[in-house]
C-alpha atoms as a PDB file:
ATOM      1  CA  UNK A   1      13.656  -5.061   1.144  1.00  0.00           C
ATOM      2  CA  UNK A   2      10.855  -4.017   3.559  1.00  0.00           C
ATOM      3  CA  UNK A   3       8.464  -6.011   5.143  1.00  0.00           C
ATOM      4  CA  UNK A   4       5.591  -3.360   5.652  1.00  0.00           C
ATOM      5  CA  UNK A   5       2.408  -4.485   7.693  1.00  0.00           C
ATOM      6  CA  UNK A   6      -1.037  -3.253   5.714  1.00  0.00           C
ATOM      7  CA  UNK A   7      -3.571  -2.037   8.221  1.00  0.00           C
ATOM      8  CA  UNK A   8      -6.825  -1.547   6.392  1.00  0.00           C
ATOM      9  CA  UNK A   9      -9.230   0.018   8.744  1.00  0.00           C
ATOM     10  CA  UNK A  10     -13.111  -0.068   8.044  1.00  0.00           C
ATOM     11  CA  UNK A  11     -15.657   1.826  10.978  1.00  0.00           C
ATOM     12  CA  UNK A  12     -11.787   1.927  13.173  1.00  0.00           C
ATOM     13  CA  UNK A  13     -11.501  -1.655  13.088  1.00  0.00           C
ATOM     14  CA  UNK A  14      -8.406  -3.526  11.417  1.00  0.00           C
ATOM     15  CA  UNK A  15     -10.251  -5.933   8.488  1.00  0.00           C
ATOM     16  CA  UNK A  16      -9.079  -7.553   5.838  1.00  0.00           C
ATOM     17  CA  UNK A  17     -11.223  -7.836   1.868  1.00  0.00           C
ATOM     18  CA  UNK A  18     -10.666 -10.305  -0.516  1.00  0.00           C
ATOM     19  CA  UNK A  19     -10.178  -8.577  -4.140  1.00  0.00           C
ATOM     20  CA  UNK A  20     -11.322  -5.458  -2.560  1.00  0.00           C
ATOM     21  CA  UNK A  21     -14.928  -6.554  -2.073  1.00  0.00           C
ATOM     22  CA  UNK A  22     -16.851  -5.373   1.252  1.00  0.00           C
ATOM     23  CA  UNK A  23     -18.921  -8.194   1.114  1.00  0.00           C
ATOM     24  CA  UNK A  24     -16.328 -10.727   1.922  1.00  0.00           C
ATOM     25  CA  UNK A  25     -14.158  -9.358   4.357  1.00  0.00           C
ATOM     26  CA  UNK A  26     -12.623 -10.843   7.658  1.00  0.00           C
ATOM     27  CA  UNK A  27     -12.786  -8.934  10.799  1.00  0.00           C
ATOM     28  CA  UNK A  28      -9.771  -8.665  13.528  1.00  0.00           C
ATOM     29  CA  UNK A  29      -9.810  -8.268  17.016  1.00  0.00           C
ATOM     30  CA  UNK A  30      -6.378  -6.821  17.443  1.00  0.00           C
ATOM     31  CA  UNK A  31      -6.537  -2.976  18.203  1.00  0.00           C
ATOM     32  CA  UNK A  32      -4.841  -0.956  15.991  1.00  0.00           C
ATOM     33  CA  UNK A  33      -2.151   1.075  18.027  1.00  0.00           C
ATOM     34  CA  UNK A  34      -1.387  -2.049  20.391  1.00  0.00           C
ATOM     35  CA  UNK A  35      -0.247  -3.938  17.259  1.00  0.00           C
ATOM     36  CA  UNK A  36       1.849  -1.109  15.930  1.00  0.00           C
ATOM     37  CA  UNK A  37       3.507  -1.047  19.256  1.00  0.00           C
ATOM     38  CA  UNK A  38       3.966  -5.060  18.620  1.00  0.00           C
ATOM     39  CA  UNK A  39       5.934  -4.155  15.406  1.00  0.00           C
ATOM     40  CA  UNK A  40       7.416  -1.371  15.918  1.00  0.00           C
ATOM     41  CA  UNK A  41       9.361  -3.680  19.172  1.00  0.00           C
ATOM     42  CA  UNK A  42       9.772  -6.432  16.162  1.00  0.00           C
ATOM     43  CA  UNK A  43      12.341  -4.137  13.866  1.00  0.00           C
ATOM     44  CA  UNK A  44       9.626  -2.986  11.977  1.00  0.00           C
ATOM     45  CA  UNK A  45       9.814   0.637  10.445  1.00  0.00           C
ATOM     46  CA  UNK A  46       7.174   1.498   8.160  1.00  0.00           C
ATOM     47  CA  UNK A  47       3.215   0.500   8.107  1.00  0.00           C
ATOM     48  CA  UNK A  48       0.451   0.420   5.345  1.00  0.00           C
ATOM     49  CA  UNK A  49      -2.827   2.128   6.275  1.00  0.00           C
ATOM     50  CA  UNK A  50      -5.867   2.277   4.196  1.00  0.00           C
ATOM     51  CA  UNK A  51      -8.939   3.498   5.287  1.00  0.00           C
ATOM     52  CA  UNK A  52     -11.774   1.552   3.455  1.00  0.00           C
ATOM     53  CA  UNK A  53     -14.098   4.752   4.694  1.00  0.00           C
ATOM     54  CA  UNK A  54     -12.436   6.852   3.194  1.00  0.00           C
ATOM     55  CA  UNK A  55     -12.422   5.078  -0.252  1.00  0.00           C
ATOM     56  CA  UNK A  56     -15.980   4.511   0.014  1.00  0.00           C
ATOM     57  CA  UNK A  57     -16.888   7.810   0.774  1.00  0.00           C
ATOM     58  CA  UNK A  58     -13.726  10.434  -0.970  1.00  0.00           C
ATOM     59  CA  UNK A  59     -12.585  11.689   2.857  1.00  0.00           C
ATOM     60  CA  UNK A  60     -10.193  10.566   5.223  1.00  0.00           C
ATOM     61  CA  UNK A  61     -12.566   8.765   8.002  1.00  0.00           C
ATOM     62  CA  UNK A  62      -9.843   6.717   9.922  1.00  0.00           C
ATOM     63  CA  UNK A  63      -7.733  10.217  10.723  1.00  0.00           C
ATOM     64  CA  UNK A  64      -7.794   9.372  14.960  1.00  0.00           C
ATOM     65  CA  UNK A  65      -6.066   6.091  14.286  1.00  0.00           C
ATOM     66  CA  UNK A  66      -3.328   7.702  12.318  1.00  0.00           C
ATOM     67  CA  UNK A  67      -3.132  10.364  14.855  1.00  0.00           C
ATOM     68  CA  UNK A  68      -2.732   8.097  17.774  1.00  0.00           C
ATOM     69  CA  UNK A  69      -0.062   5.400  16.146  1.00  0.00           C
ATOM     70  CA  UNK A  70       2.155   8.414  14.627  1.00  0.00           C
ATOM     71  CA  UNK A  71       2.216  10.058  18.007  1.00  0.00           C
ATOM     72  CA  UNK A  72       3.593   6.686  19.843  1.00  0.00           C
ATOM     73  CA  UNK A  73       5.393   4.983  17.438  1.00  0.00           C
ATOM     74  CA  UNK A  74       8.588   5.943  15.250  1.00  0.00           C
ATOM     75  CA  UNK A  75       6.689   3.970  12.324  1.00  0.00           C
ATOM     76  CA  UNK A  76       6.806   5.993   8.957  1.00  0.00           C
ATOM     77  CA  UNK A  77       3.109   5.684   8.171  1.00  0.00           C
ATOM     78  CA  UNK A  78       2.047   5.776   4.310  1.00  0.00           C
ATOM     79  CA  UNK A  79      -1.720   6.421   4.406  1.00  0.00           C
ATOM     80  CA  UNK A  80      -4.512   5.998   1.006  1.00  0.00           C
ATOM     81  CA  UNK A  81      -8.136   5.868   0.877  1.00  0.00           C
ATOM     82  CA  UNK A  82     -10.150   9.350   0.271  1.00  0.00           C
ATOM     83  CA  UNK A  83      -7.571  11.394  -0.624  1.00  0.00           C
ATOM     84  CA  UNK A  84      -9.165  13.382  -3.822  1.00  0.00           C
ATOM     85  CA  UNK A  85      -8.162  16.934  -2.947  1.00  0.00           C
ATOM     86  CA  UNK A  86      -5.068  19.077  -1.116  1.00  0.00           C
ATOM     87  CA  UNK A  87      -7.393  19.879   1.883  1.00  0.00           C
ATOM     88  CA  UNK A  88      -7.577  16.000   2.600  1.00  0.00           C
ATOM     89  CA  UNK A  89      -3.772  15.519   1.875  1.00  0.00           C
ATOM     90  CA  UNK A  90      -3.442  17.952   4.500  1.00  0.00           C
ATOM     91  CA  UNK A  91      -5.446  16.713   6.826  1.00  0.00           C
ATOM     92  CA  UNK A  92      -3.707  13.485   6.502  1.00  0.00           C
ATOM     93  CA  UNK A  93       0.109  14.710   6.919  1.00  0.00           C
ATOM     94  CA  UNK A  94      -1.206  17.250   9.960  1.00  0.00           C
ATOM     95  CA  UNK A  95      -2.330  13.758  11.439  1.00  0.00           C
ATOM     96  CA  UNK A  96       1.002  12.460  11.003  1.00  0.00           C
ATOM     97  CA  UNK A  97       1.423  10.618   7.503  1.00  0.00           C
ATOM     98  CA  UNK A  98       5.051  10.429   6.090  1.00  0.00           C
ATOM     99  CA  UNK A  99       3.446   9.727   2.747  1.00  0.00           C
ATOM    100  CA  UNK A 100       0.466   9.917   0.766  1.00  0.00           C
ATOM    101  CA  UNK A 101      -0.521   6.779  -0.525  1.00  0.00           C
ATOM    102  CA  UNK A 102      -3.030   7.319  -3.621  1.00  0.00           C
ATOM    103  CA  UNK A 103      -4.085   5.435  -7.058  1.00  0.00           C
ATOM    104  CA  UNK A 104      -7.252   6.704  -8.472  1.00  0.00           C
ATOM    105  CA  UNK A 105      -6.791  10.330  -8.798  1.00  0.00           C
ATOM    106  CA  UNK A 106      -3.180   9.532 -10.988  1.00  0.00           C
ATOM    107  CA  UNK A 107      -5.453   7.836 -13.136  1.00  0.00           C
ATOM    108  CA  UNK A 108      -8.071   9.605 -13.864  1.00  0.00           C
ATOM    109  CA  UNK A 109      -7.192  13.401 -12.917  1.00  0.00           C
ATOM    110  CA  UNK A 110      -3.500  13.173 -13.688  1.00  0.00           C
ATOM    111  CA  UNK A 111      -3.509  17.447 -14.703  1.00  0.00           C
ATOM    112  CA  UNK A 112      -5.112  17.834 -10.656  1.00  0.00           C
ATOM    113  CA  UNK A 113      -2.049  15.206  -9.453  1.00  0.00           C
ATOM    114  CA  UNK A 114       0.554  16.956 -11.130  1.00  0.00           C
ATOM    115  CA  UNK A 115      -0.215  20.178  -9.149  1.00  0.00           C
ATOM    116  CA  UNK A 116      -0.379  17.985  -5.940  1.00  0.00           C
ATOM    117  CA  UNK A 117       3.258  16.312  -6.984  1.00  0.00           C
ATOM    118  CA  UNK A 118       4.410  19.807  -7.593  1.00  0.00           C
ATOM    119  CA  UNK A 119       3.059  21.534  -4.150  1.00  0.00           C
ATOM    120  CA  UNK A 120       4.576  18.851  -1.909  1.00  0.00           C
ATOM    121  CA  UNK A 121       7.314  17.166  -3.921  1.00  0.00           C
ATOM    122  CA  UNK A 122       6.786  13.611  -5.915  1.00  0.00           C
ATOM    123  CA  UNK A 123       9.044  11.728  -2.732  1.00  0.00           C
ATOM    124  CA  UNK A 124       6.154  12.279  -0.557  1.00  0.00           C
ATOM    125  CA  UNK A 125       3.969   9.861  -2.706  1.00  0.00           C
ATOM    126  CA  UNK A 126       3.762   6.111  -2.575  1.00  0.00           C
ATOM    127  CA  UNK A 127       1.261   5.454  -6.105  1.00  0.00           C
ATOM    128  CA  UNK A 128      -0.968   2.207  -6.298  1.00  0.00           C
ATOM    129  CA  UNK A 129      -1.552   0.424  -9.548  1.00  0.00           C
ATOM    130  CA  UNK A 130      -3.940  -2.030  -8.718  1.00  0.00           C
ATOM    131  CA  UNK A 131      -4.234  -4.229 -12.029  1.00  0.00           C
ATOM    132  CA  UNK A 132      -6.036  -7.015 -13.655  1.00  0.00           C
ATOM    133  CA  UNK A 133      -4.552  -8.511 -16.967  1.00  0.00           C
ATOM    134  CA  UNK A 134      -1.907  -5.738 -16.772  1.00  0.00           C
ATOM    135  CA  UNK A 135      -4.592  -3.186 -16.878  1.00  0.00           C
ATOM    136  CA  UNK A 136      -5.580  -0.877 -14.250  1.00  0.00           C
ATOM    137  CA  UNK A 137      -8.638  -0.852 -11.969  1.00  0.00           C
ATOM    138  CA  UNK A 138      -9.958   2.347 -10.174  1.00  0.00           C
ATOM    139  CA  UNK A 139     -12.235   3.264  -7.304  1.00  0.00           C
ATOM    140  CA  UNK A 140     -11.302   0.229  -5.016  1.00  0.00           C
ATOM    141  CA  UNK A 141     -10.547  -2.117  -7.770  1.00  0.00           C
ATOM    142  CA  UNK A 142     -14.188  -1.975  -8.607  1.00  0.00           C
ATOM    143  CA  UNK A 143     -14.194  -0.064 -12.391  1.00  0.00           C
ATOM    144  CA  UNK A 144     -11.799  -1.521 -14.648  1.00  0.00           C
ATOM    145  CA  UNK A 145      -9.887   0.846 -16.779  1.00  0.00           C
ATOM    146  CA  UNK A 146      -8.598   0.289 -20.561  1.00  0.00           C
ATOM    147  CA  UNK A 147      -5.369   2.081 -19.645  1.00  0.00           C
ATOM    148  CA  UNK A 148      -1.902  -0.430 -19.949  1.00  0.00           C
ATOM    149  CA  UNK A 149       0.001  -0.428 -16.594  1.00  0.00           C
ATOM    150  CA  UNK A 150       3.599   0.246 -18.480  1.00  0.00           C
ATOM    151  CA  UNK A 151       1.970   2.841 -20.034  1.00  0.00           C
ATOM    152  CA  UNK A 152       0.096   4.887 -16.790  1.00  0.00           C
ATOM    153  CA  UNK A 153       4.388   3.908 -15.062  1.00  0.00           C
ATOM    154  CA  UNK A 154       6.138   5.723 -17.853  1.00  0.00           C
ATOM    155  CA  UNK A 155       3.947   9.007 -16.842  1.00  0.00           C
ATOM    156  CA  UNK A 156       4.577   8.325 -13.127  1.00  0.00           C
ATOM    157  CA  UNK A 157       8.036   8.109 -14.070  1.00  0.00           C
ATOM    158  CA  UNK A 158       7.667  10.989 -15.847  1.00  0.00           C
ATOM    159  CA  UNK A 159       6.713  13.001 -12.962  1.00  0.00           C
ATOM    160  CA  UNK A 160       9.249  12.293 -10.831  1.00  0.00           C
ATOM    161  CA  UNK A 161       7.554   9.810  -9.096  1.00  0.00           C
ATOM    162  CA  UNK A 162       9.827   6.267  -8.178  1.00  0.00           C
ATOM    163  CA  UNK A 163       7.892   4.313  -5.267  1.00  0.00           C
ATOM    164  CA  UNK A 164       5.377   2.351  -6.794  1.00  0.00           C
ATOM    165  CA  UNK A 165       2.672  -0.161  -4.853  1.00  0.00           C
ATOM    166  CA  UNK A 166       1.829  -2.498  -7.671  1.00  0.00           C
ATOM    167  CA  UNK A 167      -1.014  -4.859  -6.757  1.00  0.00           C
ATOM    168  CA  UNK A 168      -2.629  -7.836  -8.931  1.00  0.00           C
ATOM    169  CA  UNK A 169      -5.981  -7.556  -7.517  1.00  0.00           C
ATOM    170  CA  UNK A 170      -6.514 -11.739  -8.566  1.00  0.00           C
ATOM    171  CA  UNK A 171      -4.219 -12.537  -6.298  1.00  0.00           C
ATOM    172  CA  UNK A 172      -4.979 -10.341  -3.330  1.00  0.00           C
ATOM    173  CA  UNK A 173      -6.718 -12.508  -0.460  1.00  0.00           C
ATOM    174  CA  UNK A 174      -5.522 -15.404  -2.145  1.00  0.00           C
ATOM    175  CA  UNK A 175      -2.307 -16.267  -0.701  1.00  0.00           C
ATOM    176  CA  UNK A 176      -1.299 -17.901  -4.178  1.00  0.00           C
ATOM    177  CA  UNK A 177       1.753 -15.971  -3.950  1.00  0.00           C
ATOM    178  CA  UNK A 178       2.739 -12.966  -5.566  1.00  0.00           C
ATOM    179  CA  UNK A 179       3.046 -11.931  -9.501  1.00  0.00           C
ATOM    180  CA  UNK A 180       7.027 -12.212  -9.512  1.00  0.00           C
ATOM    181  CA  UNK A 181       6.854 -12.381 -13.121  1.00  0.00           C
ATOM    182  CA  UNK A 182       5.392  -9.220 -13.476  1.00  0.00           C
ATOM    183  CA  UNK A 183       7.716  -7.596 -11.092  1.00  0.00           C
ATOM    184  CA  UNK A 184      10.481  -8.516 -13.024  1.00  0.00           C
ATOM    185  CA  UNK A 185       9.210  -6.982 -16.018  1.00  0.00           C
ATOM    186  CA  UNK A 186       8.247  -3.515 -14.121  1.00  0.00           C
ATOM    187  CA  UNK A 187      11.743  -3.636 -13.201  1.00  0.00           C
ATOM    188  CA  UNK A 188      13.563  -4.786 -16.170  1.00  0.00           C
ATOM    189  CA  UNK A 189      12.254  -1.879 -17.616  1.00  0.00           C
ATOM    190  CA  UNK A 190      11.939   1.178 -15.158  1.00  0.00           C
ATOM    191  CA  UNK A 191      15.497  -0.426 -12.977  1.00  0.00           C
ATOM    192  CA  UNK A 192      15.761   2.718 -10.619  1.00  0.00           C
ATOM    193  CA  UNK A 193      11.699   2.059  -9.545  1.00  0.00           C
ATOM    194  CA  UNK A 194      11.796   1.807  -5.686  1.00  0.00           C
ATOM    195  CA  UNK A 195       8.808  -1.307  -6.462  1.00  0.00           C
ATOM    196  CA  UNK A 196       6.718  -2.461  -3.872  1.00  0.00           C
ATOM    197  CA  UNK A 197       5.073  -5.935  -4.218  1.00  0.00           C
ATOM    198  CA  UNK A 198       1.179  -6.066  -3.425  1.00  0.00           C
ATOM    199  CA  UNK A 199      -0.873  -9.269  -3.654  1.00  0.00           C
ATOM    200  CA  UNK A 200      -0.949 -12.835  -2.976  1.00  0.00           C
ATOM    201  CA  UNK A 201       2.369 -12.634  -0.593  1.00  0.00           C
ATOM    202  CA  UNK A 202       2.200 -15.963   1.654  1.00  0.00           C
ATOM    203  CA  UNK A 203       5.144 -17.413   3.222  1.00  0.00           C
ATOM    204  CA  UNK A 204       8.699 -16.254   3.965  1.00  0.00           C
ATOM    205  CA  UNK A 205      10.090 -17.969   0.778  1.00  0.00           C
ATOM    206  CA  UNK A 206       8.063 -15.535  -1.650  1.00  0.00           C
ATOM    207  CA  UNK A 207       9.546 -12.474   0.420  1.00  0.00           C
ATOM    208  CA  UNK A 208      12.740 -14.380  -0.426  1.00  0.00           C
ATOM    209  CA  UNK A 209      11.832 -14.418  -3.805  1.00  0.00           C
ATOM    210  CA  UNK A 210      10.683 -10.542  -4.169  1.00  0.00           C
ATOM    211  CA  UNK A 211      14.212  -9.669  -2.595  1.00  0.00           C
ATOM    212  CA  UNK A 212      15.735 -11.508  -4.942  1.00  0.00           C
ATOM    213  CA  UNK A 213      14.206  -9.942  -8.463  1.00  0.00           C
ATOM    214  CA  UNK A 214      14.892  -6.245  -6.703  1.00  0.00           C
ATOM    215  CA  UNK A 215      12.097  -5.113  -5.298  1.00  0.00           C
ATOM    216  CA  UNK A 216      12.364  -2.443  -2.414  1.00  0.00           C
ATOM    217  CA  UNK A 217       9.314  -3.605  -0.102  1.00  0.00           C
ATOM    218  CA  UNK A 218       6.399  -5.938   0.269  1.00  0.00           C
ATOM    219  CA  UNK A 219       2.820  -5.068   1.772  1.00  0.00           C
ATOM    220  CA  UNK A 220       1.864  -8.144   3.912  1.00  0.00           C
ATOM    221  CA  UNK A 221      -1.467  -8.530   5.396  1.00  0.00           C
ATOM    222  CA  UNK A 222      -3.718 -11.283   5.328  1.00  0.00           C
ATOM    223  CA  UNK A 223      -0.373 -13.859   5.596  1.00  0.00           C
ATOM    224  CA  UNK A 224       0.416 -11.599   8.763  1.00  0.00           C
ATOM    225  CA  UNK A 225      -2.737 -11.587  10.674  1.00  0.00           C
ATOM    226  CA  UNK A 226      -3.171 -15.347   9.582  1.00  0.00           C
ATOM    227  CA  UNK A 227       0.097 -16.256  11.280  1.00  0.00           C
ATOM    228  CA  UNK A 228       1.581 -17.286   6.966  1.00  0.00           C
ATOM    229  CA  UNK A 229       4.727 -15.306   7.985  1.00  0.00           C
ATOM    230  CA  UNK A 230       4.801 -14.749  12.320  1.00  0.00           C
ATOM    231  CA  UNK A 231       5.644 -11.927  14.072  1.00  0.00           C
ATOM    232  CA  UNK A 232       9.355 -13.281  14.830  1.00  0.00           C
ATOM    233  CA  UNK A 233       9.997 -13.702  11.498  1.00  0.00           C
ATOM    234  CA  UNK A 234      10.327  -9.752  11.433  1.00  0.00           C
ATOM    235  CA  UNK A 235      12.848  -9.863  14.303  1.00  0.00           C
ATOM    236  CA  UNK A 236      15.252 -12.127  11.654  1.00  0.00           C
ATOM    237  CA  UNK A 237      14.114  -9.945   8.558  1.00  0.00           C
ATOM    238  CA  UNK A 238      14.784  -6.237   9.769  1.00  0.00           C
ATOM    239  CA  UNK A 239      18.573  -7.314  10.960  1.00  0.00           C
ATOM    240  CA  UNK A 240      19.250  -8.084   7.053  1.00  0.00           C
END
């Protein structure tokens, strides 16, 4: 499994919300490409990056930072956040994006990202599913949806598509740990799903515990820049 680092950037700075809510979000003074360096020296090989901007406003915003930690770092960069047409998908790979990292638009316009999956192949997409009560949430978690998470998988699956972000927005910001129990049921029932846990992840023993049940990675971020799982941790973790 993958440790990967979440950078969520809001006016270029690295920040952190909890349950996706601008209002109560914690600021961080580390600059962005000076921490990627730090990981990328700590085994790390892949990093997180959502620009808030971007899903506030429905265009990429944050496109210099990606830009400046793809060109010195190896780190495969998966990028979200105001990427609602091809243009902006472009934009974002020409900046140097291994993968596009998007939730709404499967949702909601799922005829528009069926043409994207077919112009640049369903590998090059990492899809959120942010959910509450199994149910997803759209638009930065902030309008809740009636449509069933196992359902809105099955037509992901369907597609081609098999890396998965699955967040349970109660738990984000909360280090309470993450929602192994619905894990296990993603992946009791879709077993070749490349699953990534979102959410709640707090100490080394539930990245122990998300290994265990099969999923591929986990997106740490507030236990990271809180010091829940340090930096040397990663050293240990990538040799595994």
């Amino acid at each position: 499994m993958e440790i990967i680092p979440s950078f969520d950037l809001l006016d270029g700075r690295l920040v952190r919300l909890r349950q996706g809510d601008f209002e109560q979000k914690t600021e961080y003074e580390a600059n962005p490409l000076e921490l990627a360096l730090e990981l990328e020296q700590a085994g790390i090989h892949r990093l997180h990056m959502v620009d808030l901007d971007g899903a506030r406003t429905g265009r990429p915003a944050n496109l210099h930072i990606l830009a400046e930690v793809a060109a010195r770092t190896r780190l495969q960069i998966d990028y979200g956040g105001g990427l609602r047409s091809i243009p902006s998908l472009k934009q974002v790979w020409d900046a140097g994006a291994m993968l596009f990292s998007v939730g709404s638009v499967a949702v909601l316009a799922q005829d528009e990202f069926r043409a994207w999956v077919e112009k640049f192949g369903p590998d090059r997409f990492l899809v959120g599913a942010d959910v509450r009560e199994r149910q997803i949430a759209v638009h930065g978690w902030k309008d809740q949806t009636e449509v069933p998470l196992f359902d809105f998988l099955r037509k992901m699956h369907s597609l081609g598509i098999r890396q998965i972000s699955v967040t349970d927005i109660a738990r984000d910001g909360e280090l309470s740990g993450p929602g192994t129990q619905l894990y296990r049921d993603i992946l009791a029932e879709f077993p070749d799903m490349q699953l990534v846990a979102s959410g709640g992840i707090s100490s080394i023993a539930d990245l122990e515990e998300l290994t265990a049940i099969g999923c591929s990675g986990a997106i740490v971020g507030k236990a990271f820049f809180e010091g829940k799982i340090p930096l040397q941790y990663f050293r240990v973790y990538s040799k595994v």
